[in-house]
C-alpha atoms as a PDB file:
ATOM      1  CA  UNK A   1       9.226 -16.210  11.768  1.00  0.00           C
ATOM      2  CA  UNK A   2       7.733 -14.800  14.669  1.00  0.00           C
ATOM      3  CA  UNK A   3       3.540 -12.970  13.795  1.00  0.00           C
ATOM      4  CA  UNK A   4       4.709  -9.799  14.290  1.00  0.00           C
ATOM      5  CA  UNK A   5       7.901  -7.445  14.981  1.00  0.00           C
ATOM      6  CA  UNK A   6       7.249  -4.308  17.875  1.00  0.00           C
ATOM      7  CA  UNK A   7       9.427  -2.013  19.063  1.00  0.00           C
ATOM      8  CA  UNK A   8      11.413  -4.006  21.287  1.00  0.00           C
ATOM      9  CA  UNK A   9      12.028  -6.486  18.153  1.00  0.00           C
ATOM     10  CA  UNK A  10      13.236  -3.487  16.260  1.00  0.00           C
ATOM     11  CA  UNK A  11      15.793  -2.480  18.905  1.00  0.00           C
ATOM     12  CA  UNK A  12      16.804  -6.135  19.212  1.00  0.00           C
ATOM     13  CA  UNK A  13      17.485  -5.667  15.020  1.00  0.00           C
ATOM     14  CA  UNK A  14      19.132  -2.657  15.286  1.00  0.00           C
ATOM     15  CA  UNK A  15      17.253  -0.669  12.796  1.00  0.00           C
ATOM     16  CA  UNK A  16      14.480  -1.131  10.136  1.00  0.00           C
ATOM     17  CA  UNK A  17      16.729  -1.726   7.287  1.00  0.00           C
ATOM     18  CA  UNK A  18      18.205  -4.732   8.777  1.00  0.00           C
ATOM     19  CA  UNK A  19      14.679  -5.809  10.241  1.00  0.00           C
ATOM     20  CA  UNK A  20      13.378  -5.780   6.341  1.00  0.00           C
ATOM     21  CA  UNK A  21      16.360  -7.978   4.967  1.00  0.00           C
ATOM     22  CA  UNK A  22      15.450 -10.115   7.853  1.00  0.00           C
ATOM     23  CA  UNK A  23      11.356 -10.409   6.788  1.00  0.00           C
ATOM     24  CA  UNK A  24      12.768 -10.560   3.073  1.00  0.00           C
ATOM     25  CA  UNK A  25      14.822 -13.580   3.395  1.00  0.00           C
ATOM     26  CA  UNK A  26      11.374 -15.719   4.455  1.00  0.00           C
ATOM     27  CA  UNK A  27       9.873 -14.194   1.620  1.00  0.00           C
ATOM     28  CA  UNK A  28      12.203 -15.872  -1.041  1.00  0.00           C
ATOM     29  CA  UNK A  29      11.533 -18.754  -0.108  1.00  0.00           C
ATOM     30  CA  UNK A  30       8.041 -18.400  -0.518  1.00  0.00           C
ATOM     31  CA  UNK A  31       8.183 -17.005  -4.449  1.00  0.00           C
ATOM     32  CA  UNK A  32       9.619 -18.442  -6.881  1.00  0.00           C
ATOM     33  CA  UNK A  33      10.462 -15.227  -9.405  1.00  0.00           C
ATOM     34  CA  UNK A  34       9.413 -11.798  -8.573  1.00  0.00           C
ATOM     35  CA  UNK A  35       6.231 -10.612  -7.805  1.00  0.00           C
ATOM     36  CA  UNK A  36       7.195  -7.106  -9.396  1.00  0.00           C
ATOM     37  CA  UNK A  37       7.900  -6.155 -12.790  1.00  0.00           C
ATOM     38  CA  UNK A  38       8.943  -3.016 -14.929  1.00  0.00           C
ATOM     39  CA  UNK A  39       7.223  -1.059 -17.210  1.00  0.00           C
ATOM     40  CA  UNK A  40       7.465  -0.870 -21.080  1.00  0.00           C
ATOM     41  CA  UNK A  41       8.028   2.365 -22.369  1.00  0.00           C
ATOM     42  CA  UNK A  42       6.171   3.497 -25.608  1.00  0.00           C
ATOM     43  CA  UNK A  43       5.689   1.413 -28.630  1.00  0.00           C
ATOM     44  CA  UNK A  44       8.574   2.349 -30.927  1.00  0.00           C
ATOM     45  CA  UNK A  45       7.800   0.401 -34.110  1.00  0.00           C
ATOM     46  CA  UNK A  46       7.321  -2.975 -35.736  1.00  0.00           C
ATOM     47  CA  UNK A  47       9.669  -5.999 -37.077  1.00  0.00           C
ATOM     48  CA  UNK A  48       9.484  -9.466 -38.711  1.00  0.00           C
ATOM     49  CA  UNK A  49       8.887 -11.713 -36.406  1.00  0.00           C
ATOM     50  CA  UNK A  50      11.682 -14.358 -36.077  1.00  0.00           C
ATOM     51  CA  UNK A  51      11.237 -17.858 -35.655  1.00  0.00           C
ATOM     52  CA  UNK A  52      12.045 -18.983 -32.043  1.00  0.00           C
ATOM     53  CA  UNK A  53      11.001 -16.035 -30.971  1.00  0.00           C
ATOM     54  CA  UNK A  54       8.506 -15.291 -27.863  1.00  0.00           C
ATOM     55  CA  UNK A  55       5.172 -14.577 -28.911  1.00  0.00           C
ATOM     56  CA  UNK A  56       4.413 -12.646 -26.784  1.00  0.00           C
ATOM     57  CA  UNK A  57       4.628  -9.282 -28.738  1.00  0.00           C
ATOM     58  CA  UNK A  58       3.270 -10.242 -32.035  1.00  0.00           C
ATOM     59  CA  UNK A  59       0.806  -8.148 -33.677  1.00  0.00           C
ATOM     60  CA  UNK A  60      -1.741  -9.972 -33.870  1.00  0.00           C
ATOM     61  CA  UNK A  61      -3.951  -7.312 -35.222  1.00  0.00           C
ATOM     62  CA  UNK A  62      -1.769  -6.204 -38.018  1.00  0.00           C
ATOM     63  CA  UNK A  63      -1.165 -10.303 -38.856  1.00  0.00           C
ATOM     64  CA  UNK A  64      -5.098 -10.132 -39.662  1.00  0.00           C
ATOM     65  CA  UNK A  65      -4.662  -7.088 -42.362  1.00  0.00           C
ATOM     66  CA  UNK A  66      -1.470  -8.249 -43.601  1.00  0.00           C
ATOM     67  CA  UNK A  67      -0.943 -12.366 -42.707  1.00  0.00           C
ATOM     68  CA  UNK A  68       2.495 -11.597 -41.985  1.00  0.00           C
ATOM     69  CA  UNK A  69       3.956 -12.153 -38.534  1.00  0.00           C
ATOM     70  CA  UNK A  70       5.245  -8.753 -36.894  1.00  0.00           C
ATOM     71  CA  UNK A  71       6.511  -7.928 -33.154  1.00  0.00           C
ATOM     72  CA  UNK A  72       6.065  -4.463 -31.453  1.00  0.00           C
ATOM     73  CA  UNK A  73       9.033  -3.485 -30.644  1.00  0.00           C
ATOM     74  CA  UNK A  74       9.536  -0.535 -27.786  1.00  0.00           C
ATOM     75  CA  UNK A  75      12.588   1.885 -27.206  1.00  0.00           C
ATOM     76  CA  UNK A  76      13.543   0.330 -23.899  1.00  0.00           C
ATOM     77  CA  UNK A  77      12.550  -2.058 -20.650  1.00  0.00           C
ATOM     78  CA  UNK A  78      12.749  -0.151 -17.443  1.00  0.00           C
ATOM     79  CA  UNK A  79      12.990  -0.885 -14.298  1.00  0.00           C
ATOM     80  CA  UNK A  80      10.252  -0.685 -11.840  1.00  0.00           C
ATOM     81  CA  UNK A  81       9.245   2.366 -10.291  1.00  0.00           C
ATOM     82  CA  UNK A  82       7.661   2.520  -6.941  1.00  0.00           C
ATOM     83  CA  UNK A  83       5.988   5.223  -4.699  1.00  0.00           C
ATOM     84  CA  UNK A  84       4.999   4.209  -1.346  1.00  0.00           C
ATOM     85  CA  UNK A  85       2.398   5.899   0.362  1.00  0.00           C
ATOM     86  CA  UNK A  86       1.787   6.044   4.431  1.00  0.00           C
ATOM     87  CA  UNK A  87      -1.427   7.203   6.025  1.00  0.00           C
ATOM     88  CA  UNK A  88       0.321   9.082   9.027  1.00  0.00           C
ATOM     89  CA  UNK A  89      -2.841  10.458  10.609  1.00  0.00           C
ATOM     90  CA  UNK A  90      -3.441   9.591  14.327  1.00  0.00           C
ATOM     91  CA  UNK A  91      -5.903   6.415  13.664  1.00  0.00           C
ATOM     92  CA  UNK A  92      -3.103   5.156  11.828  1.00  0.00           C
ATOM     93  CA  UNK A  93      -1.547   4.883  15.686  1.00  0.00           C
ATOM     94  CA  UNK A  94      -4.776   2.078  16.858  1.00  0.00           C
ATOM     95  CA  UNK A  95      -4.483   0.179  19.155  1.00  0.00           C
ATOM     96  CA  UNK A  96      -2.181   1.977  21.655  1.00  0.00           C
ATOM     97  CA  UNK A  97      -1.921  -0.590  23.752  1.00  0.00           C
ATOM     98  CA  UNK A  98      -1.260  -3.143  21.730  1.00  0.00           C
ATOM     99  CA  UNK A  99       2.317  -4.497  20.790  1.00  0.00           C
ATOM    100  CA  UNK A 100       1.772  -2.936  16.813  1.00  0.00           C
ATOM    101  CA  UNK A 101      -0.728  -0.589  15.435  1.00  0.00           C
ATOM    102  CA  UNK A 102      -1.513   0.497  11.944  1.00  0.00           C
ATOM    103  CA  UNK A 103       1.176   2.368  11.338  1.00  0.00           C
ATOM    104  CA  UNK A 104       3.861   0.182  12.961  1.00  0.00           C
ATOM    105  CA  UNK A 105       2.305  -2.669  10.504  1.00  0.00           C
ATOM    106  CA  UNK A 106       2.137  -0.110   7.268  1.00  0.00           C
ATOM    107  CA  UNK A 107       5.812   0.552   7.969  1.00  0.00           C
ATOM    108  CA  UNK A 108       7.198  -2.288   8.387  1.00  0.00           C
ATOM    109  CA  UNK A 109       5.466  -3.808   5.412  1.00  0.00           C
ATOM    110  CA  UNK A 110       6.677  -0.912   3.452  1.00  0.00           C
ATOM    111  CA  UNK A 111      10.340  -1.507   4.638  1.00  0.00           C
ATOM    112  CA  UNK A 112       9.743  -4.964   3.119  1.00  0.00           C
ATOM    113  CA  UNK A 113       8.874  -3.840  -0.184  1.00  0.00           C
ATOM    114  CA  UNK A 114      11.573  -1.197  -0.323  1.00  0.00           C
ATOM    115  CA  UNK A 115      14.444  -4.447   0.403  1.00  0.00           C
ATOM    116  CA  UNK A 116      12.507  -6.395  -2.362  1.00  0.00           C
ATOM    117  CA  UNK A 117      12.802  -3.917  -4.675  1.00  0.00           C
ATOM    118  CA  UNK A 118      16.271  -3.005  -4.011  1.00  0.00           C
ATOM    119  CA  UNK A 119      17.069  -6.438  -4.647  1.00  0.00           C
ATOM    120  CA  UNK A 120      15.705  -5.793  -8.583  1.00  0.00           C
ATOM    121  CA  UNK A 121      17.590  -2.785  -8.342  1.00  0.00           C
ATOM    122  CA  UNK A 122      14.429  -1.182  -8.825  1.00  0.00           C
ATOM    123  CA  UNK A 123      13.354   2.790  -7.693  1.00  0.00           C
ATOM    124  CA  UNK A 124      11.457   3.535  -4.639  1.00  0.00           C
ATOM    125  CA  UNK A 125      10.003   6.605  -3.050  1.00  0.00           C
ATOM    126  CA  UNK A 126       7.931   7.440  -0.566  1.00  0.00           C
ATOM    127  CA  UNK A 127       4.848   9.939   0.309  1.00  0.00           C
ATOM    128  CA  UNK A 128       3.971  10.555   3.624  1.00  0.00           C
ATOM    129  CA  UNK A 129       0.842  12.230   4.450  1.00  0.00           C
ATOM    130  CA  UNK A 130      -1.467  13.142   7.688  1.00  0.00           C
ATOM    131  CA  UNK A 131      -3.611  16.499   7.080  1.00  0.00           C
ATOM    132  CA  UNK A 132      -0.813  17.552   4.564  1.00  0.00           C
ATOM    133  CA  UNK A 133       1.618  15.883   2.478  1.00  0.00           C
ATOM    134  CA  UNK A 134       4.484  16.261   5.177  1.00  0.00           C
ATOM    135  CA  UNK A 135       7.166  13.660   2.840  1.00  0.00           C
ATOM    136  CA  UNK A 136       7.648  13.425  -0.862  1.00  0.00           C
ATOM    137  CA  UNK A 137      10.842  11.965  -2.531  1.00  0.00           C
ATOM    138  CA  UNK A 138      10.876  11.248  -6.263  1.00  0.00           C
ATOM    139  CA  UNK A 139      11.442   7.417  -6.475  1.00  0.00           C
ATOM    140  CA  UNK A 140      15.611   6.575  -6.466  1.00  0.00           C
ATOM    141  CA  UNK A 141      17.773   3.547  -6.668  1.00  0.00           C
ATOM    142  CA  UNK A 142      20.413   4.397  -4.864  1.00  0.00           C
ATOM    143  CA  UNK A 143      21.710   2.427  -1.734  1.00  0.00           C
ATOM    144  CA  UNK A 144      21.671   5.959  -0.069  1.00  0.00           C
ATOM    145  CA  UNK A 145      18.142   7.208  -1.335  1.00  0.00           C
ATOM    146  CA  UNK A 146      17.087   3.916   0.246  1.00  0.00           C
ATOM    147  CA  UNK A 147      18.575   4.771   4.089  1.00  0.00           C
ATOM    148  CA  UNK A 148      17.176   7.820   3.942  1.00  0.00           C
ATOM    149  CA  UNK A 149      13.632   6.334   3.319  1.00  0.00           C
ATOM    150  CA  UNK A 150      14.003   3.564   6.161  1.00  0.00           C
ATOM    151  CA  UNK A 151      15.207   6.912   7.901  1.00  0.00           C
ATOM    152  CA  UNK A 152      12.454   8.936   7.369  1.00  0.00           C
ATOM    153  CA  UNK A 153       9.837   5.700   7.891  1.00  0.00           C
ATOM    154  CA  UNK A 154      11.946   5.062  11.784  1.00  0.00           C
ATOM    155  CA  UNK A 155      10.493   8.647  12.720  1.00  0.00           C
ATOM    156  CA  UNK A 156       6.854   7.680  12.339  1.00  0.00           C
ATOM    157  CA  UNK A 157       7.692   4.715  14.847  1.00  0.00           C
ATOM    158  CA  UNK A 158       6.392   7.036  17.696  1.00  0.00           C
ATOM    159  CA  UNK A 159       3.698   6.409  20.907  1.00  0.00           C
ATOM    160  CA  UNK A 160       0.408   7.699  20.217  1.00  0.00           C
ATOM    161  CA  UNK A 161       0.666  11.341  22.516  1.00  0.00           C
ATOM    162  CA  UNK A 162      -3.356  12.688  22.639  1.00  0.00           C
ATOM    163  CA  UNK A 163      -2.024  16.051  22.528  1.00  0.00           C
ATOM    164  CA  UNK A 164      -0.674  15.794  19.043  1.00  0.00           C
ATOM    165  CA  UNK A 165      -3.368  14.646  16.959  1.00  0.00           C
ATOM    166  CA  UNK A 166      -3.232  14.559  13.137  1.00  0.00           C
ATOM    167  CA  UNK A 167      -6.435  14.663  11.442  1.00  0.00           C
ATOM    168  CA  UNK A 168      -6.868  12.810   7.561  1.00  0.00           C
ATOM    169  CA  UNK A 169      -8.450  16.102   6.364  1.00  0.00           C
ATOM    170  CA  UNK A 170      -6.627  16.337   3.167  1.00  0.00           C
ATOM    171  CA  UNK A 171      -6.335  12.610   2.259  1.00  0.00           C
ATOM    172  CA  UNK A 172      -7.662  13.561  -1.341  1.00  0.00           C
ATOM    173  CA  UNK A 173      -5.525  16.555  -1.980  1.00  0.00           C
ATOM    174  CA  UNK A 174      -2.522  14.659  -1.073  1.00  0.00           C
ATOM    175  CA  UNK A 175      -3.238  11.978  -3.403  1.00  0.00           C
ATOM    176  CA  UNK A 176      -3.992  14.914  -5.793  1.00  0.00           C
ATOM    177  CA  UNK A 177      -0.404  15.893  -5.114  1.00  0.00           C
ATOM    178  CA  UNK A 178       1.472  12.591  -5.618  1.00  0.00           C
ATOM    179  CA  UNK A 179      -0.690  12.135  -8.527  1.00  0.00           C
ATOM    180  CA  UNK A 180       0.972  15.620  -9.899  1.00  0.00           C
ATOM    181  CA  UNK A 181       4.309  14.623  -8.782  1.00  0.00           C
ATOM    182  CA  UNK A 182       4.949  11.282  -9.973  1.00  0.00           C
ATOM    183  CA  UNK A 183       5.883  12.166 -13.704  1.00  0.00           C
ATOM    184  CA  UNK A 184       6.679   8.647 -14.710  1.00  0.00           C
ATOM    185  CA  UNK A 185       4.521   5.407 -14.500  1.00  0.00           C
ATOM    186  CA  UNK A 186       5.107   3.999 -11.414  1.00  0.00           C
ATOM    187  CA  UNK A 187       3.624   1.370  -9.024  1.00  0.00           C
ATOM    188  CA  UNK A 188       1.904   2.854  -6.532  1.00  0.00           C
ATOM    189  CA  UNK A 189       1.507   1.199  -3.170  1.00  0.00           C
ATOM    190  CA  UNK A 190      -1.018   2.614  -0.877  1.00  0.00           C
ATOM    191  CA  UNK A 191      -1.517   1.855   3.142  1.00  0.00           C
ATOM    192  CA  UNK A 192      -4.525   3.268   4.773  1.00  0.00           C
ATOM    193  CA  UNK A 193      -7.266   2.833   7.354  1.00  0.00           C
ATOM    194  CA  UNK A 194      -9.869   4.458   5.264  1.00  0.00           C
ATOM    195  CA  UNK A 195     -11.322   5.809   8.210  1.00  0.00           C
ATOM    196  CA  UNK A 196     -12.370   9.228   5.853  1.00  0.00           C
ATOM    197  CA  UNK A 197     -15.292  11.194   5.765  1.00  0.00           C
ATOM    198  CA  UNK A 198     -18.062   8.733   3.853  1.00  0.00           C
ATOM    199  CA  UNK A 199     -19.458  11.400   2.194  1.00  0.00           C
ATOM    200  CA  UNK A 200     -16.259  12.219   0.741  1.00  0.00           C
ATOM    201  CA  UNK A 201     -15.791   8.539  -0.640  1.00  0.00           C
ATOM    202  CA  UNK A 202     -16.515   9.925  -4.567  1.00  0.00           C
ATOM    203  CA  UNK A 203     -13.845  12.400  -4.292  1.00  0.00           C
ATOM    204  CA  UNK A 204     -11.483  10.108  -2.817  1.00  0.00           C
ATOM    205  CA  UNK A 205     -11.956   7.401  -5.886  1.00  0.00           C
ATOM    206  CA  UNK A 206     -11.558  10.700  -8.098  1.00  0.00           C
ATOM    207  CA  UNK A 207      -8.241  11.233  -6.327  1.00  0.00           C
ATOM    208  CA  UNK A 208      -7.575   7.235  -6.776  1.00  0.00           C
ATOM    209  CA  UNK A 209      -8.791   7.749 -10.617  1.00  0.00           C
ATOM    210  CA  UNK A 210      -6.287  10.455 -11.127  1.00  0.00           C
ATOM    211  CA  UNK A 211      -3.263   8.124 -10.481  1.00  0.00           C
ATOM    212  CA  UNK A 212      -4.960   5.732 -13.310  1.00  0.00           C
ATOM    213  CA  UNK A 213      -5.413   8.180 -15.324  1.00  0.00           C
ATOM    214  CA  UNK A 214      -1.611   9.018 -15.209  1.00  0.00           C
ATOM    215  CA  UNK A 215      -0.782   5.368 -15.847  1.00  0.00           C
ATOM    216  CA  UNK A 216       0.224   4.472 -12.751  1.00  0.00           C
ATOM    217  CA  UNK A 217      -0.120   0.933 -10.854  1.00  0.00           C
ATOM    218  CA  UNK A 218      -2.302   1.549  -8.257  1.00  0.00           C
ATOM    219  CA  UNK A 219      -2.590  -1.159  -4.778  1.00  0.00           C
ATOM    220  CA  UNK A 220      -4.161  -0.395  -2.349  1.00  0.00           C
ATOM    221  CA  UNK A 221      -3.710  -1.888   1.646  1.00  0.00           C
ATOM    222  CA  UNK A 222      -6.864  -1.629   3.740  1.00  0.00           C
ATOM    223  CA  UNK A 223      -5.017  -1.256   7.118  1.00  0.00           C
ATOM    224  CA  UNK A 224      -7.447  -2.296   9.930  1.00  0.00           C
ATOM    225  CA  UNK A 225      -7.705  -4.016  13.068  1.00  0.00           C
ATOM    226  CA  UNK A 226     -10.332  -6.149  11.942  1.00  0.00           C
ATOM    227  CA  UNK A 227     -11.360  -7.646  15.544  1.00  0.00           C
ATOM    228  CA  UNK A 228     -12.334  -3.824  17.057  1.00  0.00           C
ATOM    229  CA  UNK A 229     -12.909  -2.075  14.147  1.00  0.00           C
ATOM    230  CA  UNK A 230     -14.878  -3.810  11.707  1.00  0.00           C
ATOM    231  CA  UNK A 231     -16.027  -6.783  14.126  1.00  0.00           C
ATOM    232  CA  UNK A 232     -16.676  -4.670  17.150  1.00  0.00           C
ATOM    233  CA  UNK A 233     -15.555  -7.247  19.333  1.00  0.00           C
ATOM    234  CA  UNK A 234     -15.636  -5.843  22.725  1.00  0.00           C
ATOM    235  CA  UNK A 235     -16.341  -7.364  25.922  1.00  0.00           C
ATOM    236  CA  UNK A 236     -20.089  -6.859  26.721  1.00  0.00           C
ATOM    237  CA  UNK A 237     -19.313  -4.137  29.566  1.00  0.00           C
ATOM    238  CA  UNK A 238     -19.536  -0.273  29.769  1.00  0.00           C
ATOM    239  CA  UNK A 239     -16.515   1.663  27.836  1.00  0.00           C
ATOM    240  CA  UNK A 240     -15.484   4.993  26.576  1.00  0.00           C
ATOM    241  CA  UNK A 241     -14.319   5.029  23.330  1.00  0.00           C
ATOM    242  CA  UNK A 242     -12.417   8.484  22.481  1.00  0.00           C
ATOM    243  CA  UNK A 243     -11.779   9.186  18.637  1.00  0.00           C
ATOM    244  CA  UNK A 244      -7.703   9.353  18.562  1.00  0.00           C
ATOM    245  CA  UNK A 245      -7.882  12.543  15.784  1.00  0.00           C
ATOM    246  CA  UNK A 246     -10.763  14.684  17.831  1.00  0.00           C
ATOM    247  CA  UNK A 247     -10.424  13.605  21.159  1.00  0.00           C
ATOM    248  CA  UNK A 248     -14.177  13.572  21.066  1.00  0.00           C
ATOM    249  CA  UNK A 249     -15.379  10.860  24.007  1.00  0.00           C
ATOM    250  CA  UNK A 250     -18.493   9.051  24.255  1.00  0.00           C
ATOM    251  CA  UNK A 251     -20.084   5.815  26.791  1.00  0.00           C
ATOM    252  CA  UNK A 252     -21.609   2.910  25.276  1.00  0.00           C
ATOM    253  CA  UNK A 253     -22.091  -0.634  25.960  1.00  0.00           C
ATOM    254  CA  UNK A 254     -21.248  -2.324  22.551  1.00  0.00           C
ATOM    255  CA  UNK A 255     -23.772  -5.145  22.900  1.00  0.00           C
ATOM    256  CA  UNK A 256     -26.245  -2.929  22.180  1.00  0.00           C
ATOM    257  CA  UNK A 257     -24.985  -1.035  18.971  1.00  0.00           C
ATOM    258  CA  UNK A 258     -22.822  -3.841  17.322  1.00  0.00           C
ATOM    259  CA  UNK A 259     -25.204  -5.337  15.069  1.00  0.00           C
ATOM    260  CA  UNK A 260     -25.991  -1.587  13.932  1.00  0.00           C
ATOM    261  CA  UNK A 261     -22.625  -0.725  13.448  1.00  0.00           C
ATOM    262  CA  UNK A 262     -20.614  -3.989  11.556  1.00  0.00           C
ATOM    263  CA  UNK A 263     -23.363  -3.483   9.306  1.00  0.00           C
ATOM    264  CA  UNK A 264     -23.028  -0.086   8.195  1.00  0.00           C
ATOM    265  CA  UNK A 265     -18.857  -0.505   8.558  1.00  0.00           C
ATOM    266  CA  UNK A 266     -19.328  -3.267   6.230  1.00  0.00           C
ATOM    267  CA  UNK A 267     -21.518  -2.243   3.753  1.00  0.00           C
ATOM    268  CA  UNK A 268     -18.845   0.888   3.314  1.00  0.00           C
ATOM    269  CA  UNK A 269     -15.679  -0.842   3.282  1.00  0.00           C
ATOM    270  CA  UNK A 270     -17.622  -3.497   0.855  1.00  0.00           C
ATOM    271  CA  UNK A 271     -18.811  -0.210  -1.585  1.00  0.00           C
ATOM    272  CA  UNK A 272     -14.759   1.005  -1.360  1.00  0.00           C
ATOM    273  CA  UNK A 273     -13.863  -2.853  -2.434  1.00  0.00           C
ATOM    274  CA  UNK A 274     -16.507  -2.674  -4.960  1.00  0.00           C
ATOM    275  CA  UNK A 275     -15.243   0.388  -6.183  1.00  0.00           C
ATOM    276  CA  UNK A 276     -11.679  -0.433  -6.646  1.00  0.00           C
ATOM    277  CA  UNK A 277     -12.620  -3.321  -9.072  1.00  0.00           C
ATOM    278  CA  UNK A 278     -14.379  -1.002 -11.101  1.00  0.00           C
ATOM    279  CA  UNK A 279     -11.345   1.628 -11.848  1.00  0.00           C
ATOM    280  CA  UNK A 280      -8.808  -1.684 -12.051  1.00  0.00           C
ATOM    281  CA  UNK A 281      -7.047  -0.477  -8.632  1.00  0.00           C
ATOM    282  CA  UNK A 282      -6.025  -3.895  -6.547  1.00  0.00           C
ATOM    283  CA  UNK A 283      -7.854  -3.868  -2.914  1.00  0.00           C
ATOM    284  CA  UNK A 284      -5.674  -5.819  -0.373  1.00  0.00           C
ATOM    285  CA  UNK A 285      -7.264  -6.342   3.156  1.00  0.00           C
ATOM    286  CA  UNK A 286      -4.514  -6.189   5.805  1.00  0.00           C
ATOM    287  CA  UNK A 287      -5.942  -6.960   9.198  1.00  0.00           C
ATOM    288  CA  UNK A 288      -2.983  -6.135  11.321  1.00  0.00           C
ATOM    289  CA  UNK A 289      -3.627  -8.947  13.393  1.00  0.00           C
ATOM    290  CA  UNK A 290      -2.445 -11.379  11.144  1.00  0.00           C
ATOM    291  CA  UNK A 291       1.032  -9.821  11.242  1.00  0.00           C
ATOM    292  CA  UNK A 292       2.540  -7.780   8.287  1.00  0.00           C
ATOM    293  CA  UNK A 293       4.728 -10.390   6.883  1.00  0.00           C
ATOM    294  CA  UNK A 294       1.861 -12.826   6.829  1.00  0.00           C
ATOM    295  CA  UNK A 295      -0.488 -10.422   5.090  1.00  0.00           C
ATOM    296  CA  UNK A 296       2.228  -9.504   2.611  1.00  0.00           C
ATOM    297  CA  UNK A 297       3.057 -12.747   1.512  1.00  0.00           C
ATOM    298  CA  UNK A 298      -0.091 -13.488   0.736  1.00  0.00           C
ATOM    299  CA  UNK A 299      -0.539 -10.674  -1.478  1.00  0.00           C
ATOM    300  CA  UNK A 300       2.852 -11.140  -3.081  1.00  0.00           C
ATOM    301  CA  UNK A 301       1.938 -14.607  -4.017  1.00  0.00           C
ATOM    302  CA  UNK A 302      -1.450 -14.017  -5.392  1.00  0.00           C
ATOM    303  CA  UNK A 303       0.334 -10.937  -7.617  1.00  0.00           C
ATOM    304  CA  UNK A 304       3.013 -13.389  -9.094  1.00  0.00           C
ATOM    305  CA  UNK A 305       0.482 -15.944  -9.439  1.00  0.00           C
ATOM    306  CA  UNK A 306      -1.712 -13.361 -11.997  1.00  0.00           C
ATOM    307  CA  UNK A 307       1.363 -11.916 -13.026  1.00  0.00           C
END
């Protein structure tokens, strides 16, 4: 399976659906039962516990007061529900002038998940967000619902244009939003750069907490190109670096500030990481230079592995 799958690889596929089944089929082989599962609803009530049975829902609380064996028994297994959620904004589109960027890599690895869950017949949706939370569909099962999201997720396939930046001003209210507008538990995926306003960072784990707080799963993909953004590795010669959102421009050699600046950029991704562990949300990595279907693997088989 070739490290990663650009435009020209897309064409060559036809379309993104057919790309996924493609990415899919090397994941199978790779996991040996699924790396997703569905949610319980509410306890309904207890039974006698049979002999044979599983254990795995005994009561082992109410076997203590009463030394009789009982299992919990709930109303009804459900399938998996799944929101996906794209950071759209216009650092999502770095490196320009390399063969994927952010985006390109959230996308495609969200096309993956969409064909893995189709095959559990599971429910998918998707939020799309830049400054505003421009796509929202409730999650579906449908063969149809799930065109319509590779669709919608084709469009964002774009070149970066400078003229038609898309600032992450809103990153919390949107999460707000989907938090609001995800009535039942649900997984929900996340892919983002991060690249917010660090004074912001205790509103965005409030946003983050929200979605807990509602039940939901909550992963979260740290999209980055780990070589120029958190190593800094330039060549040691003058550039001008312009910030894709602003187009705000400034000179510098790199030599001179990169100590300075992996520092700080790793001390703040490590407090996010940190973070995450404390409100139980799962913190994924996912330097797009090790190709989205490598990075996703991974992460699918250390889920079934604790799963």
């Amino acid at each position: 399976m070739s490290k990663t799958i650009h435009r020209g690889k897309l064409a060559q596929f036809g379309n993104l659906e057919i790309l996924a089944k493609q990415v899919v089929e090397g994941f199978i082989t790779g996991l040996h039962k699924s790396p997703f599962h569905g949610f319980s609803v509410e306890f309904a009530e207890h039974r006698l516990y049979n002999k044979g049975e599983s254990t795995r829902h005994i009561d082992w609380k109410l076997y203590g007061r009463t030394e009789k064996l009982f299992t919990k028994k709930y109303e009804e297994e459900t399938n998996l529900r799944c929101q996906l959620v794209i950071d759209c904004s216009t650092s999502m589109l770095y490196p320009a002038d390399k063969e994927e960027n952010k985006l390109e890599f959230s996308v495609y690895a969200a096309a993956s998940i969409i064909e893995l869950l189709r095959k559990q017949r599971d429910a998918v949706g998707i939020s799309l967000f830049t400054d505003k939370l421009n796509v929202h569909t409730p999650a579906k099962s449908s063969q149809r619902h799930h065109r319509y999201l590779y669709s919608e997720m084709e469009k964002l396939l774009t070149q970066y244009d400078k003229g038609g930046a898309s600032k992450t001003a809103s990153t919390v209210e949107c999460l707000h939003q989907i938090a609001e507008q995800c009535h039942q538990r649900s997984l929900i995926v996340i892919f983002s750069d991060l690249l917010d306003d660090p004074t912001q960072l205790d509103e965005l784990f409030q946003a983050l907490q929200h979605l807990r707080h509602n039940k939901h799963e909550v992963i979260l993909f740290h999209t980055v190109d780990k070589s120029a953004e958190i190593d800094f590795a330039f060549e040691n010669r003058p550039y001008q670096f312009v910030d894709m959102e602003t187009g705000e421009k400034i000179k510098l050699q790199p030599s001179q500030f990169r100590e300075n600046y992996t520092k700080a950029v790793n001390a703040y991704f490590k407090d996010i990481e940190m973070r995450c562990a404390d409100y139980r949300i799962d913190f994924m990595p996912a330097n797009i230079g090790e190709g989205f279907n490598e990075v996703l693997l991974k992460y699918l088989l250390k889920r079934q592995k604790l799963h």
